[in-house]
C-alpha atoms as a PDB file:
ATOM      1  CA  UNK A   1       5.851  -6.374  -0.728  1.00  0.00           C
ATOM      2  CA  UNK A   2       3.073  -7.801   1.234  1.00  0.00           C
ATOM      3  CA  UNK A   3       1.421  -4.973   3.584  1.00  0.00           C
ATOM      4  CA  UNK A   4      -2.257  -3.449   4.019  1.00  0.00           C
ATOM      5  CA  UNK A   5      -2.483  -1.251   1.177  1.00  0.00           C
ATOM      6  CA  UNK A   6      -4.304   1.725   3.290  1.00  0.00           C
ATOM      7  CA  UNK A   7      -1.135   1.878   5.146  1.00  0.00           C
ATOM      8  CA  UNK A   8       0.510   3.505   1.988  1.00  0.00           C
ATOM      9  CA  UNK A   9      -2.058   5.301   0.731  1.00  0.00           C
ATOM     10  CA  UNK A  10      -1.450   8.234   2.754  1.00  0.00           C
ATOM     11  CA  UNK A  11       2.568   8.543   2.507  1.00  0.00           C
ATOM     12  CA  UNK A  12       4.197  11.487   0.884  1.00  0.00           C
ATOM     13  CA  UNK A  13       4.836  10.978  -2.709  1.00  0.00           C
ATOM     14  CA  UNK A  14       2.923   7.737  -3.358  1.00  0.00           C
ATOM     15  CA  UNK A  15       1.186   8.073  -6.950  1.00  0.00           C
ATOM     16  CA  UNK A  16      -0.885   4.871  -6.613  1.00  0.00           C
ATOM     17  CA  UNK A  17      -0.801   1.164  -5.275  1.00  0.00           C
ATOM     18  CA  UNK A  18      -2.163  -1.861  -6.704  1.00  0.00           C
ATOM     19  CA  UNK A  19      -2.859  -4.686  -4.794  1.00  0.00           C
ATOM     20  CA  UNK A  20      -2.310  -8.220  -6.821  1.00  0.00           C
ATOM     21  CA  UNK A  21       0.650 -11.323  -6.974  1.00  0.00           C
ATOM     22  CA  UNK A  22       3.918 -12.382  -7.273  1.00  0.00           C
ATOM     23  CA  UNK A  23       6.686 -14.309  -6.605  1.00  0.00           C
ATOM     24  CA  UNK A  24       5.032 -17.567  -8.196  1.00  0.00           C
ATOM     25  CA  UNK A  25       4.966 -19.536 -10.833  1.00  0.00           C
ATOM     26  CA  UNK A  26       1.346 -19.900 -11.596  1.00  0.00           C
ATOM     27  CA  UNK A  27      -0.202 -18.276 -14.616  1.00  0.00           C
ATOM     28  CA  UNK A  28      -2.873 -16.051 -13.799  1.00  0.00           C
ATOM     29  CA  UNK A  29      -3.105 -16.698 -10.309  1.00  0.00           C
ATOM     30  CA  UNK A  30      -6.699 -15.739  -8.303  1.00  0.00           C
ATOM     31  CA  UNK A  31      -7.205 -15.073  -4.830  1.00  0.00           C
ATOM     32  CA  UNK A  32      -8.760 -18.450  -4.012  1.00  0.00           C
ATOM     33  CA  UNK A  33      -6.355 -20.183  -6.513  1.00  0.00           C
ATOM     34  CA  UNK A  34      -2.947 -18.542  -5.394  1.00  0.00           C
ATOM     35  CA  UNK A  35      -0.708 -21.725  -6.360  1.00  0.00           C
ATOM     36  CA  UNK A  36       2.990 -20.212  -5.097  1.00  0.00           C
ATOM     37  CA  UNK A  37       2.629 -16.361  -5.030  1.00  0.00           C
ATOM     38  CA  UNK A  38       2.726 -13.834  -2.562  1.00  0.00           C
ATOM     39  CA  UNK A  39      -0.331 -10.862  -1.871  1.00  0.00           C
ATOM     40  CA  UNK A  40       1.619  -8.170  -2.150  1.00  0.00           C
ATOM     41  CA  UNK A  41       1.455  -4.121  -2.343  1.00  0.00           C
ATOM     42  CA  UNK A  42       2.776  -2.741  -5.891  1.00  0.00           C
ATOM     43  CA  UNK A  43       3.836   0.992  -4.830  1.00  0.00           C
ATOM     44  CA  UNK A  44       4.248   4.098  -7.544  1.00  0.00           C
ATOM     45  CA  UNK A  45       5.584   7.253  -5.993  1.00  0.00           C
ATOM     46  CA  UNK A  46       6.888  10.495  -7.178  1.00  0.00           C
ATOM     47  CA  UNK A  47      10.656  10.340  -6.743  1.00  0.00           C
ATOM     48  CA  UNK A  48      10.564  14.030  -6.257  1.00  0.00           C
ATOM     49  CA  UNK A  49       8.418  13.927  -3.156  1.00  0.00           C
ATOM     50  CA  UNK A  50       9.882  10.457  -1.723  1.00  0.00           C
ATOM     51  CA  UNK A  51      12.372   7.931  -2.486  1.00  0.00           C
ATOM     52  CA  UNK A  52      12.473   3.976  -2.169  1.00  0.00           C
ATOM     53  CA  UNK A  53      14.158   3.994   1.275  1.00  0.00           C
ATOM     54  CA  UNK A  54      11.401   6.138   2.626  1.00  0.00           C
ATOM     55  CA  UNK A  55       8.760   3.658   1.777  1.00  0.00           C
ATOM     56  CA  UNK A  56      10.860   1.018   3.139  1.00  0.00           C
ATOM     57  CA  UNK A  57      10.868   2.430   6.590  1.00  0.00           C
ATOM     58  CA  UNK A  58       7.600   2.823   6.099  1.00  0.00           C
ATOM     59  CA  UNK A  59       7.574  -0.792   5.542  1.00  0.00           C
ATOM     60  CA  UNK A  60       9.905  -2.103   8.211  1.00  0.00           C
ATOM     61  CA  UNK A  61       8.454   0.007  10.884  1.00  0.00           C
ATOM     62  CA  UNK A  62       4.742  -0.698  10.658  1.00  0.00           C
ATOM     63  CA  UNK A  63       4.354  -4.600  10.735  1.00  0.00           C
ATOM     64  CA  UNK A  64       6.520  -7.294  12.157  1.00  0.00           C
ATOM     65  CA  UNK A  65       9.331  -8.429  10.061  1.00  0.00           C
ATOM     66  CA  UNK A  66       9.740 -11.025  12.645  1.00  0.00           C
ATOM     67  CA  UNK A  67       6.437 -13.054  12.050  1.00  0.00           C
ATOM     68  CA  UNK A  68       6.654 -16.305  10.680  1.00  0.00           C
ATOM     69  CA  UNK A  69       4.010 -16.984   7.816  1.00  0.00           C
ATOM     70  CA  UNK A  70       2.936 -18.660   4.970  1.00  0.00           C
ATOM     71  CA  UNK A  71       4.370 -17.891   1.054  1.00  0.00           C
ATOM     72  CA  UNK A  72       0.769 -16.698   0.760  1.00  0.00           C
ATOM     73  CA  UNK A  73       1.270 -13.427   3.559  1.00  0.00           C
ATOM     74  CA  UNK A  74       5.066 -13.801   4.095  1.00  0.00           C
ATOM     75  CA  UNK A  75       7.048 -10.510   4.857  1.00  0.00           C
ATOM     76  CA  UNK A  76       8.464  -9.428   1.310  1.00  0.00           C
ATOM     77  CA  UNK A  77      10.396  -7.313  -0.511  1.00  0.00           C
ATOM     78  CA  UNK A  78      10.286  -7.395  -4.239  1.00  0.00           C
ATOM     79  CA  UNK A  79      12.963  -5.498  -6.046  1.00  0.00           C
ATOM     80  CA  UNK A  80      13.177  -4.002  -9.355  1.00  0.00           C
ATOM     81  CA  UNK A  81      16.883  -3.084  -9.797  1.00  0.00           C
ATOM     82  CA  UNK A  82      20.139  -3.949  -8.090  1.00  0.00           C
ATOM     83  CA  UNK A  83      19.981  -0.723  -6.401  1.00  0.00           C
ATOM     84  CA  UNK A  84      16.767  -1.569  -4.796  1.00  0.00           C
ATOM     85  CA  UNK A  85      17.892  -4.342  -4.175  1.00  0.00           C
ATOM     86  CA  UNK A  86      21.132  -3.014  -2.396  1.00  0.00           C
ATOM     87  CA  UNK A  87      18.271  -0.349  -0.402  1.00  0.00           C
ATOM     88  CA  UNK A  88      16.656  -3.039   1.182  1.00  0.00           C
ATOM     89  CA  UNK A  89      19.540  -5.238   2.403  1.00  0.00           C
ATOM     90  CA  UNK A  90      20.807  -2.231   3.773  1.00  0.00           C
ATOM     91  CA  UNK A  91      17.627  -1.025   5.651  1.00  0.00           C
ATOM     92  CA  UNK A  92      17.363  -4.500   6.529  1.00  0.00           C
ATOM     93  CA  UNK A  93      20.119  -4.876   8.244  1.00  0.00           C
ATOM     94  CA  UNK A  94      19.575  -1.280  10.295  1.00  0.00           C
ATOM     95  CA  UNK A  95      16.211  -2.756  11.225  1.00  0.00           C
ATOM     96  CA  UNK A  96      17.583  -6.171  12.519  1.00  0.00           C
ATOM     97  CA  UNK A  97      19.519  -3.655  15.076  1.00  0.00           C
ATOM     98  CA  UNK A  98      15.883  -2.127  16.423  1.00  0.00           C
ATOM     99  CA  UNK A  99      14.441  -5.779  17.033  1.00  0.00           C
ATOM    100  CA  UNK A 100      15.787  -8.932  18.995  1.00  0.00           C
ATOM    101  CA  UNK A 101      14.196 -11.891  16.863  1.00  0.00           C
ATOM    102  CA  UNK A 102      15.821 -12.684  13.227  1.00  0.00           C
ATOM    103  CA  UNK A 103      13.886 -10.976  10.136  1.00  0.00           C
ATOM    104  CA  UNK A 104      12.084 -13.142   8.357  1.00  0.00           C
ATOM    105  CA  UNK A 105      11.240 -10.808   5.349  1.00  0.00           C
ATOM    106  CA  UNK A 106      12.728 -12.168   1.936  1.00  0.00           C
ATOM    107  CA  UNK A 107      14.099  -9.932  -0.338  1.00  0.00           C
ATOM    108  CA  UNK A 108      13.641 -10.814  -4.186  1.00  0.00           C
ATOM    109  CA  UNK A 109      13.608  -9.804  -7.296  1.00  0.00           C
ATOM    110  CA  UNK A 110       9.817  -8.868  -8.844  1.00  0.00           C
ATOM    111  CA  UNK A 111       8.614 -10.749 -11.230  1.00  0.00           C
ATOM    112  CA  UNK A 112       5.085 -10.599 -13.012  1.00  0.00           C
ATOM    113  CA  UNK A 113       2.885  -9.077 -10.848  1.00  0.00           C
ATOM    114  CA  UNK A 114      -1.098  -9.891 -11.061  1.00  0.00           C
ATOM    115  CA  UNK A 115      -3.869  -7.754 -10.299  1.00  0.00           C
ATOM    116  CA  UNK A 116      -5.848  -9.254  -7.678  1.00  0.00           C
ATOM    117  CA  UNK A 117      -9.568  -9.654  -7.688  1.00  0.00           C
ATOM    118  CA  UNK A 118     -11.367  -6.102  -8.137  1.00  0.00           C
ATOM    119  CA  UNK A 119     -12.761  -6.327  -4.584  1.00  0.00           C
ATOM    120  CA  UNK A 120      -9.489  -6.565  -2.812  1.00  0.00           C
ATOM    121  CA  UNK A 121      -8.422  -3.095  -4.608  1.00  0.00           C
ATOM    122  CA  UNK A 122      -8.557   0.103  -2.249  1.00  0.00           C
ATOM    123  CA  UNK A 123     -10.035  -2.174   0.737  1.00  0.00           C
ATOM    124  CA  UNK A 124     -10.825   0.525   2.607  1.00  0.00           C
ATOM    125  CA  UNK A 125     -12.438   2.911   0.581  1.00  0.00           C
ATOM    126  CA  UNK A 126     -15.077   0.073  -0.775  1.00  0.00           C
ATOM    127  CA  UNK A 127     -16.233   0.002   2.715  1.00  0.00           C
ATOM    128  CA  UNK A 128     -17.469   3.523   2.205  1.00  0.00           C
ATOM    129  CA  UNK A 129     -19.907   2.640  -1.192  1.00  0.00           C
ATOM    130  CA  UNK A 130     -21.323   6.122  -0.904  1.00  0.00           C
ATOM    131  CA  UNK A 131     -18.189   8.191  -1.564  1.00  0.00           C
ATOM    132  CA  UNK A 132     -16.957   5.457  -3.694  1.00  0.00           C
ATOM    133  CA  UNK A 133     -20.026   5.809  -6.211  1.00  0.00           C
ATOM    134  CA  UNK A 134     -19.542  10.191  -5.847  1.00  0.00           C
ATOM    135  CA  UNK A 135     -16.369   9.561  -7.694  1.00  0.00           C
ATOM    136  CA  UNK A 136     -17.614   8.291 -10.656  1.00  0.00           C
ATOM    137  CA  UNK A 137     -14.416   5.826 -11.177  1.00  0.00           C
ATOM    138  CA  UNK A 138     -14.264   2.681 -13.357  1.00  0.00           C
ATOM    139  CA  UNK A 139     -13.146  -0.107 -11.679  1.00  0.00           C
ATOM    140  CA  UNK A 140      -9.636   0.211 -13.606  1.00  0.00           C
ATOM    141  CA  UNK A 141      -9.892   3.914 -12.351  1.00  0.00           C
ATOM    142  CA  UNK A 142      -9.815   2.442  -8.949  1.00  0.00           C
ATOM    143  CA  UNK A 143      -6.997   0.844  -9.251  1.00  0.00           C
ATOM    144  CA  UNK A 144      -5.092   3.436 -10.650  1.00  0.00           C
ATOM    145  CA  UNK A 145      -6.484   6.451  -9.005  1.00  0.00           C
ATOM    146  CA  UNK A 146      -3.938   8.970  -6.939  1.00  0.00           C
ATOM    147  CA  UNK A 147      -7.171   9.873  -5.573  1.00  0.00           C
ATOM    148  CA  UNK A 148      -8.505   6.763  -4.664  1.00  0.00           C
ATOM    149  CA  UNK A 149      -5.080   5.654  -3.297  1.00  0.00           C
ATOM    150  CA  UNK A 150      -5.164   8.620  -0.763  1.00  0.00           C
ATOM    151  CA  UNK A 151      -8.637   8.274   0.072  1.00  0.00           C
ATOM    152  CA  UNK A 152      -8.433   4.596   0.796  1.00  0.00           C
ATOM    153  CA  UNK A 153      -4.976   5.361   3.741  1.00  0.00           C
ATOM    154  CA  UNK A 154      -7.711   8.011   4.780  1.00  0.00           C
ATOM    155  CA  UNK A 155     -10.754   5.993   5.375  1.00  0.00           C
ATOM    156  CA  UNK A 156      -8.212   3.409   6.761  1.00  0.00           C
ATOM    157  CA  UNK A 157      -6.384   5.447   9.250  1.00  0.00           C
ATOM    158  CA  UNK A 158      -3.238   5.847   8.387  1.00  0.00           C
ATOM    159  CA  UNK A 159      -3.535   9.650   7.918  1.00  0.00           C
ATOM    160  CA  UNK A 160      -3.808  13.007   9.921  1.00  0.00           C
ATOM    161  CA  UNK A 161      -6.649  15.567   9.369  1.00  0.00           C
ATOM    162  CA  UNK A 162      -3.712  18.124   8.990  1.00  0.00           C
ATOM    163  CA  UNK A 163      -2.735  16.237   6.094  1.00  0.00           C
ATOM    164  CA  UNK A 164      -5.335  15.909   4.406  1.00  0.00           C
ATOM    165  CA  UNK A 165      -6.062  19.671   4.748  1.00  0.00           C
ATOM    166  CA  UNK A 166      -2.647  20.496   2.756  1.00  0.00           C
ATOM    167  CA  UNK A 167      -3.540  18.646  -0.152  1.00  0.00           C
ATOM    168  CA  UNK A 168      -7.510  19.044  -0.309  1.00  0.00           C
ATOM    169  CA  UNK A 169      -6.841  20.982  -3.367  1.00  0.00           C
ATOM    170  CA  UNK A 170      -5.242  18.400  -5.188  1.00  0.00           C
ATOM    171  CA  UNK A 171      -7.707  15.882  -4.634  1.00  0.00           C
ATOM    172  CA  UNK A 172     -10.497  17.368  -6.372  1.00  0.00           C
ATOM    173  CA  UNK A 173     -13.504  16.446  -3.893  1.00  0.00           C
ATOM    174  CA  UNK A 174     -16.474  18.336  -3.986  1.00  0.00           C
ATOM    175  CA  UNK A 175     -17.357  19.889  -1.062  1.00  0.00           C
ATOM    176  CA  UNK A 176     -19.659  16.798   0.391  1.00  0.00           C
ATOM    177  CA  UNK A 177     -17.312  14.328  -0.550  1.00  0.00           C
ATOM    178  CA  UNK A 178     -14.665  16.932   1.552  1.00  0.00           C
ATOM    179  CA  UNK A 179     -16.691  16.569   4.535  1.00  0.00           C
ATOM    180  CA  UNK A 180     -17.788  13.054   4.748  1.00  0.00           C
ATOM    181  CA  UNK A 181     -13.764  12.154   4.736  1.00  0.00           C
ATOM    182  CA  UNK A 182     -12.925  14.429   7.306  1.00  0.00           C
ATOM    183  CA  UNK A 183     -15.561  13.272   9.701  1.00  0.00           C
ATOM    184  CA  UNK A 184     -14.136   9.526   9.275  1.00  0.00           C
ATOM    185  CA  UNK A 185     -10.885  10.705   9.451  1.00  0.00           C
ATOM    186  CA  UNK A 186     -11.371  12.788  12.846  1.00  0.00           C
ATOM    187  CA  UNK A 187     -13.875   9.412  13.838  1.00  0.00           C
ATOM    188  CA  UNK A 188     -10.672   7.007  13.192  1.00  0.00           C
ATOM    189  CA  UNK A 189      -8.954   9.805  16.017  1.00  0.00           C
ATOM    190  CA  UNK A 190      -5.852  10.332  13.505  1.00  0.00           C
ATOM    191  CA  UNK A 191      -6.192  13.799  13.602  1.00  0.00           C
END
């Protein structure tokens, strides 16, 4: 589905997100030659620490289901099984009770998802070149990175100091790289 890819980066359980394509029909489609696709968010989590309908709320409460747009930014949900599929309606239709406009977010099934562009991967953390160049990541590495992924909800707000203190160990930052994300974090007042 089609949401700021920071804003996931910091949830519980998320193993990595890819920003890229779908929902078209053109081969190989590019940022500046879309044709009929959708940007969208690919999300991998850890179904031991989360669960799809987690990430949904995520989803439903943090942008406006209500908006009108174009196929290009249009409020999405792209499933990969009927049981997804049967998720979504449902938290659909508990999130059309919390808001007095119809939902205009489409729910259908994923098809071949594109990478986008390298630039548009982990947004946020590419505006931070320093710590980006620390880690030592290929650009695929960027895109795949568990690291990466929390770093970039970090440097884009969408997590709390206290969380990123419970799982400093598991991100493997040296003690410089440790600091510099804690000041932006603390700067960006989500602590």
């Amino acid at each position: 589905f089609w949401f700021p890819e920071a804003q996931f980066g910091c949830a519980k359980g998320i193993i990595h997100t890819r920003v890229g394509y779908t929902g078209g029909t053109k081969k190989s489609p590019t940022y500046h030659s879309l044709g009929d696709h959708t940007e969208t968010i690919q999300v991998e989590f850890d179904p031991k620490q989360t669960n799809y309908e987690t990430i949904l709320t995520i989803f439903w409460n943090n942008h406006d289901s209500t908006a009108c747009s174009s196929r290009q930014y249009m409020s999405a949900i792209f499933y990969h099984s009927e049981e997804q599929k049967q998720v979504a309606e449902k938290t659909k239709e508990e999130h059309q009770k919390k808001v007095t406009r119809p939902i205009q977010t489409r729910i259908k099934l994923a098809e071949t998802f594109y990478d986008a562009e390298d630039y548009h991967q982990k947004y946020m953390l590419r505006h931070h070149q320093g710590l980006l160049k620390s880690l030592s990541l290929s650009p695929k590495q960027i895109i795949t990175s568990h690291v990466a992924a929390r770093l970039n909800g970090y440097l884009g707000g969408f997590g709390m100091l206290k969380n990123l203190e419970l799982e400093v160990d598991n991100l493997g930052l040296n003690e410089e790289q440790l600091e510099y994300v804690r000041k932006k974090v603390k700067m960006g007042g989500h602590n």
